[in-house]
Protein backbone atom coordinates (compact mmCIF):
# COMPACT_ATOMS: atom_id res chain seq x y z
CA UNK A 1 15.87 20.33 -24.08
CA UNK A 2 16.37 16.79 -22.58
CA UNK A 3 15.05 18.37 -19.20
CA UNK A 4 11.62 19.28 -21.25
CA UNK A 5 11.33 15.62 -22.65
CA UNK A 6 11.37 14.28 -19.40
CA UNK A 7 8.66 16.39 -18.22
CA UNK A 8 6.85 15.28 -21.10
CA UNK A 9 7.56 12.36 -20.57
CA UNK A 10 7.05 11.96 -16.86
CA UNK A 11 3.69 13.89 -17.44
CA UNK A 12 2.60 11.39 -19.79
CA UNK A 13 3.21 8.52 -17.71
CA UNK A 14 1.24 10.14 -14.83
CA UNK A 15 -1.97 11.07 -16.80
CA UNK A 16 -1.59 6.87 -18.24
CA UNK A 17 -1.44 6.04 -14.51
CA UNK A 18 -4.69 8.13 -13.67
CA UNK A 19 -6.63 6.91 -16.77
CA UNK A 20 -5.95 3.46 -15.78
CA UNK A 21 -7.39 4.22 -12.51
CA UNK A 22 -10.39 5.96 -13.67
CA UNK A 23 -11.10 3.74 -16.75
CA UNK A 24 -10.86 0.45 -14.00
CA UNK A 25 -13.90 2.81 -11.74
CA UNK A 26 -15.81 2.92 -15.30
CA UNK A 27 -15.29 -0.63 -16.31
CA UNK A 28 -16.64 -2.00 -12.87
CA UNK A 29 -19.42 0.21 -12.86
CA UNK A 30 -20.87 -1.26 -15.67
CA UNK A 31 -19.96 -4.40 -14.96
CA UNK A 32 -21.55 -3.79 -11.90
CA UNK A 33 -24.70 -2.21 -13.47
CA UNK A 34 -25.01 -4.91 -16.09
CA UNK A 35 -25.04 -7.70 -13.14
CA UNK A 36 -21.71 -9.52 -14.72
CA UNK A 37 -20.30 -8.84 -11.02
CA UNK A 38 -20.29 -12.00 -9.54
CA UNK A 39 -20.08 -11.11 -5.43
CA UNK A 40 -16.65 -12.53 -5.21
CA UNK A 41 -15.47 -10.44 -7.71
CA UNK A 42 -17.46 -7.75 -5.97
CA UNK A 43 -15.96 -8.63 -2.24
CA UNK A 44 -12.59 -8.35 -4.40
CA UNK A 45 -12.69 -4.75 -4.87
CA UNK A 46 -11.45 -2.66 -2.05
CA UNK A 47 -8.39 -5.75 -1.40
CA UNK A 48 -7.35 -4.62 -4.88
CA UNK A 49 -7.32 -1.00 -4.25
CA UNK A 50 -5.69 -1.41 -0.74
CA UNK A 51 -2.94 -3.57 -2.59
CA UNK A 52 -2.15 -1.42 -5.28
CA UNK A 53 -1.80 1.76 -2.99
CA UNK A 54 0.47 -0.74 -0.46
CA UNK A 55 2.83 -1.59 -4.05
CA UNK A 56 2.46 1.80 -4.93
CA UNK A 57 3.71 2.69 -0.98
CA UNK A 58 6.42 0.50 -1.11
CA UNK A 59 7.87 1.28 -4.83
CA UNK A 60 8.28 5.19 -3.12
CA UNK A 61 10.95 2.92 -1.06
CA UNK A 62 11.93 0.37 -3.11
CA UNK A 63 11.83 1.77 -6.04
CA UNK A 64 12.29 5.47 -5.75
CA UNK A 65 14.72 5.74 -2.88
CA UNK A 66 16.55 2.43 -3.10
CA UNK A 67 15.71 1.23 0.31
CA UNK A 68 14.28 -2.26 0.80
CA UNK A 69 11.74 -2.51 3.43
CA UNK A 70 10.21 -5.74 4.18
CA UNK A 71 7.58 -4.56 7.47
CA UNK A 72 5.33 -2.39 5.14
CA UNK A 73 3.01 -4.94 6.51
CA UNK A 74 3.74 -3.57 10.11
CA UNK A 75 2.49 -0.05 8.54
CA UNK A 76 -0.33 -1.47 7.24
CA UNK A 77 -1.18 -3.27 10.36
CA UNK A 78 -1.02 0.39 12.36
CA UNK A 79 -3.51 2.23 10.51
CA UNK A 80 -5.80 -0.60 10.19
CA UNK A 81 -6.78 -1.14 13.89
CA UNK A 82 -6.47 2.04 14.71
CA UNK A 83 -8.61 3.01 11.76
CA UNK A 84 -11.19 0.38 13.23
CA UNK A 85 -10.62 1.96 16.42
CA UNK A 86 -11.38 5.15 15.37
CA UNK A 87 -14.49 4.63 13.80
CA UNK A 88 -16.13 2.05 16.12
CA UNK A 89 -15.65 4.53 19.08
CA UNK A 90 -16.85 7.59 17.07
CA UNK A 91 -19.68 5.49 15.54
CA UNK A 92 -22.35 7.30 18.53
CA UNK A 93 -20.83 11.22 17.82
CA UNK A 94 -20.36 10.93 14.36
CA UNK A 95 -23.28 8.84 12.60
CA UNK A 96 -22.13 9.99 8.74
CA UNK A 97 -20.71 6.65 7.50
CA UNK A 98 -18.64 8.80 4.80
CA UNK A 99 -16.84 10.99 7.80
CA UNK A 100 -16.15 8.35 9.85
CA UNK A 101 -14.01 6.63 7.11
CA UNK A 102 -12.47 9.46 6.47
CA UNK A 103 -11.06 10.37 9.75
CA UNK A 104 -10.32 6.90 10.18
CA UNK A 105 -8.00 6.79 7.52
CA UNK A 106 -6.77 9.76 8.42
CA UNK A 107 -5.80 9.30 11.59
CA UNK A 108 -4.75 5.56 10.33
CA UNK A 109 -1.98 7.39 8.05
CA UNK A 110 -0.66 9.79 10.68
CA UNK A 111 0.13 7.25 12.71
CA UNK A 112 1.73 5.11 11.03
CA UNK A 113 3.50 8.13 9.54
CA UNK A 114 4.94 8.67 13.18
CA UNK A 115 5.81 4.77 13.32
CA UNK A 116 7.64 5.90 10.01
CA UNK A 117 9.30 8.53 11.91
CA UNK A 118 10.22 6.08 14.53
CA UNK A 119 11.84 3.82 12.54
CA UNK A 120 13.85 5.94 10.30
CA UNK A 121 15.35 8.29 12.04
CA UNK A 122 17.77 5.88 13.36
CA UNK A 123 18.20 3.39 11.02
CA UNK A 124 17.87 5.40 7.43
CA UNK A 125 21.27 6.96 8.62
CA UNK A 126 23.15 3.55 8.23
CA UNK A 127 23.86 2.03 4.54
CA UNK A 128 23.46 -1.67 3.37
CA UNK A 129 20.51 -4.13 4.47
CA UNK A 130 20.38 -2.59 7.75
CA UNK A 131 17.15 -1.07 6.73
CA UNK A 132 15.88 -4.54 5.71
CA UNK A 133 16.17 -5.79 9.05
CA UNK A 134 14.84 -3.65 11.39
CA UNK A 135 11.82 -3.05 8.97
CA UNK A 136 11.19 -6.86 9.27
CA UNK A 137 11.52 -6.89 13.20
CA UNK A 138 9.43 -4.19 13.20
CA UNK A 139 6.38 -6.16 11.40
CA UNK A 140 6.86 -8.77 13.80
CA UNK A 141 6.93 -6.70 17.06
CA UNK A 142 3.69 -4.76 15.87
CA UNK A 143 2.17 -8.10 14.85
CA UNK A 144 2.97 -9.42 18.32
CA UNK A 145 1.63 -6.34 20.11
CA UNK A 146 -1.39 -6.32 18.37
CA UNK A 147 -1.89 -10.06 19.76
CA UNK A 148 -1.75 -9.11 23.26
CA UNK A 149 -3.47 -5.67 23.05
CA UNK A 150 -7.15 -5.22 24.60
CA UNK A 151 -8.89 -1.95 23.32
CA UNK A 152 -12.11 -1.05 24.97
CA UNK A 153 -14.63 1.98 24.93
CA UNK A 154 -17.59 3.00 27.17
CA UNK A 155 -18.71 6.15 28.12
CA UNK A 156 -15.72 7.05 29.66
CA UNK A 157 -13.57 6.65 26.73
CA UNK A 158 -11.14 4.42 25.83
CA UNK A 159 -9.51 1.61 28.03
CA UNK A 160 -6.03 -0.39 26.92
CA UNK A 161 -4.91 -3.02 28.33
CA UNK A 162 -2.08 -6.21 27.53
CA UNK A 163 -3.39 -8.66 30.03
CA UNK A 164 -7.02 -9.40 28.73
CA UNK A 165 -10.54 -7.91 28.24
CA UNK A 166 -11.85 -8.17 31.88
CA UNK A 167 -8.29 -6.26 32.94
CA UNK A 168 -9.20 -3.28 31.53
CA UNK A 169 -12.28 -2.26 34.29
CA UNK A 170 -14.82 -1.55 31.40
CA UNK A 171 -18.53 -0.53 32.17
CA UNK A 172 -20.83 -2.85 31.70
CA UNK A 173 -22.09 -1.24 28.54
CA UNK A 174 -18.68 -0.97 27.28
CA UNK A 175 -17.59 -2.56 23.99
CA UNK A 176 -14.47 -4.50 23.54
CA UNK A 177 -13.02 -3.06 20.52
CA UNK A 178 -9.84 -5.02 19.65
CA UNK A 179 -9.96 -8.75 21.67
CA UNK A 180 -5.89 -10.02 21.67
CA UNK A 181 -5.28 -12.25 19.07
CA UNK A 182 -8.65 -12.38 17.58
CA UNK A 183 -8.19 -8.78 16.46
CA UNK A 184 -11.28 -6.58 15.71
CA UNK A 185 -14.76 -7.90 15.64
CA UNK A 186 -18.27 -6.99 15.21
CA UNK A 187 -16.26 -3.78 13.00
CA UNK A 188 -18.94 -1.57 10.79
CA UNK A 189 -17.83 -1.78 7.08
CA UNK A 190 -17.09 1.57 6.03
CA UNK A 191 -15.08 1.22 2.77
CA UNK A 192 -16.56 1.40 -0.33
CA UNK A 193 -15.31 1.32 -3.87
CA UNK A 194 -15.77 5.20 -4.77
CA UNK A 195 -14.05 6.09 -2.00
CA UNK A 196 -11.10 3.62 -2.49
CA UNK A 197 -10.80 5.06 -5.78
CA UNK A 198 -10.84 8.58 -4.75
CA UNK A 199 -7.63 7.53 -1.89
CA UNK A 200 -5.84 5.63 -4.85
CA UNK A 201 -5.96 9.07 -7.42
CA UNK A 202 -4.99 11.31 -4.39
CA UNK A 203 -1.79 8.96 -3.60
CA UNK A 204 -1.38 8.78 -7.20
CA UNK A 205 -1.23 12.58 -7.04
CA UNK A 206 1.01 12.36 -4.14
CA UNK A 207 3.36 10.23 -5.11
CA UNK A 208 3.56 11.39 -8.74
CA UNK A 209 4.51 14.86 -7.38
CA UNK A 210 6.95 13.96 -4.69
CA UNK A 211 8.99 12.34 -7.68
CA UNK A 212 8.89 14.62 -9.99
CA UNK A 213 9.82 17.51 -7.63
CA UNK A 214 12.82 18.73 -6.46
CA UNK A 215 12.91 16.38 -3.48
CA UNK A 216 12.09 13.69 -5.50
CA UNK A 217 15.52 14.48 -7.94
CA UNK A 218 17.19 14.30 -4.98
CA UNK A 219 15.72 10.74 -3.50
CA UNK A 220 16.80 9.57 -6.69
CA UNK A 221 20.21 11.10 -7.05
CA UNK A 222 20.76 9.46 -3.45
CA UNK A 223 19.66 6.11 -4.58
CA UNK A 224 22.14 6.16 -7.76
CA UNK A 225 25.52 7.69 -5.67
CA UNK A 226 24.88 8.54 -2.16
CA UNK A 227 28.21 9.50 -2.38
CA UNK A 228 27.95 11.64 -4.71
CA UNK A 229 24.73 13.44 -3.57
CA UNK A 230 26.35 13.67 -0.28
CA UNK A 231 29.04 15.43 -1.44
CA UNK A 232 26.80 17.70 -3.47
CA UNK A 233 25.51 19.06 -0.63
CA UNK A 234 22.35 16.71 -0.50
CA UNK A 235 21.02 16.26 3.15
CA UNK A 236 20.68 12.87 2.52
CA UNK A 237 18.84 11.55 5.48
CA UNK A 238 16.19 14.30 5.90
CA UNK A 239 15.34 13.35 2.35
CA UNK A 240 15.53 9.40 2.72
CA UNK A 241 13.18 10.08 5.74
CA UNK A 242 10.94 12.35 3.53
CA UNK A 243 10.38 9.08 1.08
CA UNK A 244 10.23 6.50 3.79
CA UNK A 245 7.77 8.56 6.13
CA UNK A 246 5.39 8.95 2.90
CA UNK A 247 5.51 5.35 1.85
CA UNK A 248 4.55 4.30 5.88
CA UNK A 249 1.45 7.26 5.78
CA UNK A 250 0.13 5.89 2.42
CA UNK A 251 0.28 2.52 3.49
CA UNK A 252 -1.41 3.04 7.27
CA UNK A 253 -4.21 4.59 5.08
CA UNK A 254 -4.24 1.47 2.65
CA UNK A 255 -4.34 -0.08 5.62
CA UNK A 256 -7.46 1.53 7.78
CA UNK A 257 -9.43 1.18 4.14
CA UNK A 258 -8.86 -2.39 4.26
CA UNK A 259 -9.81 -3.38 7.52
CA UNK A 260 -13.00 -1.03 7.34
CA UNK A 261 -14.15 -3.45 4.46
CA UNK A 262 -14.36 -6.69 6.93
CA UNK A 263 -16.62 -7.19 9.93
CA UNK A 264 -13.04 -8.96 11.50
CA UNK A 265 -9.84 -8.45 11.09
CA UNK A 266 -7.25 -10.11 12.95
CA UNK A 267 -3.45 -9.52 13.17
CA UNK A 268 -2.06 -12.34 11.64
CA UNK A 269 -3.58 -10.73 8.34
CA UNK A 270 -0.11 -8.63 8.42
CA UNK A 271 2.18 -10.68 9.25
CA UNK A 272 5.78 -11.35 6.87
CA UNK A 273 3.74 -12.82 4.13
CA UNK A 274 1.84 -10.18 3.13
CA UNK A 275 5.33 -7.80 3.23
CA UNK A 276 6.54 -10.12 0.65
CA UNK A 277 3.28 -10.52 -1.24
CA UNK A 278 3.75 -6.70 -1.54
CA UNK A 279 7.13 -6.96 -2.74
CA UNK A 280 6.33 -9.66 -5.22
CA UNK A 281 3.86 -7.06 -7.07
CA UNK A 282 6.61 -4.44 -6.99
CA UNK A 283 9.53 -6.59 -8.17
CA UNK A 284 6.79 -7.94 -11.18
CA UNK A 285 5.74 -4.45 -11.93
CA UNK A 286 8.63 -3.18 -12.35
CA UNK A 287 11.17 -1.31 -9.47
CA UNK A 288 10.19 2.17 -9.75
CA UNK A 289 7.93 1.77 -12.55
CA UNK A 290 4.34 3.31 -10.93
CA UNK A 291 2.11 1.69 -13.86
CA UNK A 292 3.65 -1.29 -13.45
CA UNK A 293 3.02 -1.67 -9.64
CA UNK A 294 -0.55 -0.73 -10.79
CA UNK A 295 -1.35 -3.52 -13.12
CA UNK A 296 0.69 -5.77 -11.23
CA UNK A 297 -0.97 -5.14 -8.12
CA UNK A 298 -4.23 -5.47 -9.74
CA UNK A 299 -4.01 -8.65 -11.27
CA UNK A 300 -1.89 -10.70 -9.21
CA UNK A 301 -4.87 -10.12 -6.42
CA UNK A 302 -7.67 -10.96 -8.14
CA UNK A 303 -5.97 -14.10 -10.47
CA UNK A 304 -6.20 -16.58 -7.07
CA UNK A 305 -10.30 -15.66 -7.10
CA UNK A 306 -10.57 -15.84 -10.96
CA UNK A 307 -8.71 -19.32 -11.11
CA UNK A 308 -10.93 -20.57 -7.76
CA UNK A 309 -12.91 -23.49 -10.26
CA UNK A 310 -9.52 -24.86 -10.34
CA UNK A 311 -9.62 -25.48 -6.68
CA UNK A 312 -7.20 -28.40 -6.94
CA UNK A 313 -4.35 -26.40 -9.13
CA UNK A 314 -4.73 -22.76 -8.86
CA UNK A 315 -2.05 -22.10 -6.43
CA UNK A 316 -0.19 -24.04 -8.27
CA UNK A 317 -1.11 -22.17 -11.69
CA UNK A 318 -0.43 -18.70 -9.63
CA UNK A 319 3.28 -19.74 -8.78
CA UNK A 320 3.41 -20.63 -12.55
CA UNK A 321 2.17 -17.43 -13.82
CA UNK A 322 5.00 -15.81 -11.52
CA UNK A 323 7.65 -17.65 -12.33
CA UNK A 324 6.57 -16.52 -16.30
CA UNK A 325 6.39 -13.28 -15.41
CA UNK A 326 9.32 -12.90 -13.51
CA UNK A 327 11.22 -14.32 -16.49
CA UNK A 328 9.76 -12.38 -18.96
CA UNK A 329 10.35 -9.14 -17.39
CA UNK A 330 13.73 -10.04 -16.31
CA UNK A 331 14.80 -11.45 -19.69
CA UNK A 332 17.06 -8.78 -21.89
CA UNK A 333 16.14 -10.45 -25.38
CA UNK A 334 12.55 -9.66 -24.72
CA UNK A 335 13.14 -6.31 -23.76
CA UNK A 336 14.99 -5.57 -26.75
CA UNK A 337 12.66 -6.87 -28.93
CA UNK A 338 10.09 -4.51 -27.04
CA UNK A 339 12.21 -1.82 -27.09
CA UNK A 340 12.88 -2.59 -31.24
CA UNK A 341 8.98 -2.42 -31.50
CA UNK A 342 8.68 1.17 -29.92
CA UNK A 343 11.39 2.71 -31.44
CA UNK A 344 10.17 1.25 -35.36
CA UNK A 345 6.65 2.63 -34.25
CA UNK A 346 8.26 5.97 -33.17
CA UNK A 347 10.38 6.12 -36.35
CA UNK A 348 6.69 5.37 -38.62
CA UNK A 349 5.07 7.96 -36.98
CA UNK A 350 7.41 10.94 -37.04
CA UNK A 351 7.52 9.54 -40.95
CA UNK A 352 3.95 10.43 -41.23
C-alpha cells in the first residue's frame, strides 16, 4: 500500500515537473506573439533552459546519489566545443540547421558521457570528498586545455593542434574552428527555444525514470547506507557510475545547446564559477527535489537581467534575494508551518 502511494506520488510530481515545462513554452509564446518580449528577455531563453537541464544534471549527483561534484562545468565545457565543432565542420554536408543541432548535441553528450566514464571509474570507488576534488581539478584541466587547443577544418578534415593556429598546416581555405583562449568564433547559432524545450522534457523523461526505477532505488539506498546496500548485495559502484555518467551526458548536451546559441564562446565561460552557480540553484531548489531545481534554475538566471535598471545595486539585490532564500528554505519553523498548511488542506478535502 505505501509502495502504491509513492508511485502516486512520484507520478504526480513528474507530470507537475512536465506541466511546468510546457506551460513556461506556452507562456513565452504569447508573450512572444503579443511583442511583451523585450530582446533581452528573448536572448535569455536558451541560458535558462541550458541551466535548468545543468541543475537538473547535477541534482542526479547531488541530490539523487549523494555525490558532490563541483566540475559539472568541465562537462559542460566538453560538449559545448565539441558541439560547435561538430556543426561548423558539418555545416557544407549537412545544410539542415535542425540536424546539425541535433547531432551536435548528440555527439556533445557522448562525449562528455565518456569524460564521465573517465572520471568515475576510479574515483566513485573511494568514499568522502574525494569525489569533490578530482571533479574540481577536472574543470580546471579541461578549462586549461581548451585554452591551448587549436581546432581547424579544410577539405581534408580536421587538424588539432596545442601550439597555435599556423601549427596546425591548414589549407588556405581552411577555417580555424576553436582559436586557444579565445574559444570558438564566427559559430552558426543553431539553438532555438522549441528545441531547448523538446531536450529539457526528454531529460525530464530521463531522469524521472532512472529514479523511479529499480536502479534508481538502489542510487538512493546507496546514498542513505552504503553500508548497508553493500551488504545487500548492491553493486554499488556500477550503479554510482550509472548516476554520475548520466548527470555528465545531460550536461555535455546542456552544454553543446548553449554554445550553439552564441556566435563566440570562449572557455573561461566554464570555469569554477559557473560549477558553483550550478550548485547554488540546486542547494536553493531543494537537494533532490527535481521541481525545485526547475524553478530555481529558472529564476535565479533571469533575476540579474530583470533587475538590470538597477545597474548600481542589482548584484547586490541578487546576493540578497539568496541569502532570503537560503534562509527560508533552510529554516524548520517555516517548514512546519508549510507542512501544517498541507496537511489542514488535505484533512478539508478528504472532509468533503
Amino acid at each position: 500500500m505505501k509502495a502504491l502511494k509513492n508511485l502516486k506520488k512520484q507520478t504526480k510530481i513528474s507530470f507537475l515537473n512536465y506541466g511546468i515545462v510546457i506551460l513556461f513554452f506556452i507562456v513565452v509564446q504569447i508573450l512572444a506573439n503579443l511583442g511583451m518580449l523585450t530582446n533581452s528577455l528573448k536572448g535569455q531563453l536558451i541560458p535558462i533552459l541550458s541551466y535548468v537541464i545543468m541543475a537538473l544534471a547535477l541534482n542526479l549527483v547531488v541530490g539523487i546519489s549523494g555525490e558532490l561534484s563541483l566540475g559539472h562545468a568541465g562537462f559542460m565545457s566538453v560538449g559545448a566545443f565539441s558541439g560547435v565543432v561538430v556543426s561548423m565542420s558539418l555545416a557544407e554536408n549537412v545544410p539542415n540547421p535542425g540536424l546539425r543541432l541535433l547531432l551536435a548535441i548528440v555527439i556533445g553528450a557522448l562525449l562528455a558521457g565518456i569524460a564521465g566514464v573517465i572520471i568515475g571509474i576510479p574515483v566513485l570507488r573511494l568514499n568522502g570528498d574525494y569525489l569533490a576534488i578530482v571533479t574540481l581539478a577536472f574543470g580546471e584541466i579541461i578549462k586549461n586545455v581548451m585554452n591551448c587547443l587549436y581546432v581547424g577544418v579544410d577539405k581534408a578534415g580536421l587538424h588539432l593542434s596545442f601550439k597555435d593556429a599556423a601549427s596546425m598546416g591548414m589549407a588556405a581555405d581552411g577555417k580555424v574552428l576553436i582559436n586557444g583562449p579565445m574559444g570558438a568564433t564566427g559559430v552558426t547559432k543553431l539553438s532555438t527555444f522549441i528545441a531547448g524545450t523538446i531536450l529539457l522534457l526528454l531529460v525530464l523523461v530521463i531522469i524521472q525514470n532512472l529514479v523511479n526505477s529499480r536502479t534508481g532505488l538502489a542510487i538512493m539506498a546507496i546514498r542513505d547506507n552504503r553500508i548497508a546496500a553493500e551488504a545487500s548485495g548492491v553493486p554499488v559502484t556500477r550503479h554510482k557510475l550509472i548516476a554520475f555518467v548520466t548527470s555528465a551526458a545531460i550536461a555535455g548536451a546542456a552544454g553543446a545547446l548553449y554554445a550553439l546559441n552564441y556566435s563566440t564562446i570562449a572557455p573561461k565561460k566554464f570555469d569554477f564559477n559557473t560549477s558553483i552557480l550550478i550548485l547554488v540553484f540546486v542547494v536553493l531548489g531543494g537537494i533532490g527535489n527535481m521541481t525545485g531545481s526547475i524553478i530555481a534554475a529558472a529564476l535565479l538566471t533571469v533575476l540579474p537581467e530583470l533587475l538590470r535598471k538597477f545597474s548600481d545595486y542589482r548584484m547586490l539585490i541578487y546576493a540578497i534575494v539568496l541569502i532570503l532564500v537560503m534562509i527560508a528554505s533552510n529554516n524548520p519553523k517555516l517548514r512546519s508551518i508549510f507542512d501544517g498548511l498541507g496537511k489542514k488542506a488535505k484533512k478539508e478535502e478528504a472532509a468533503k
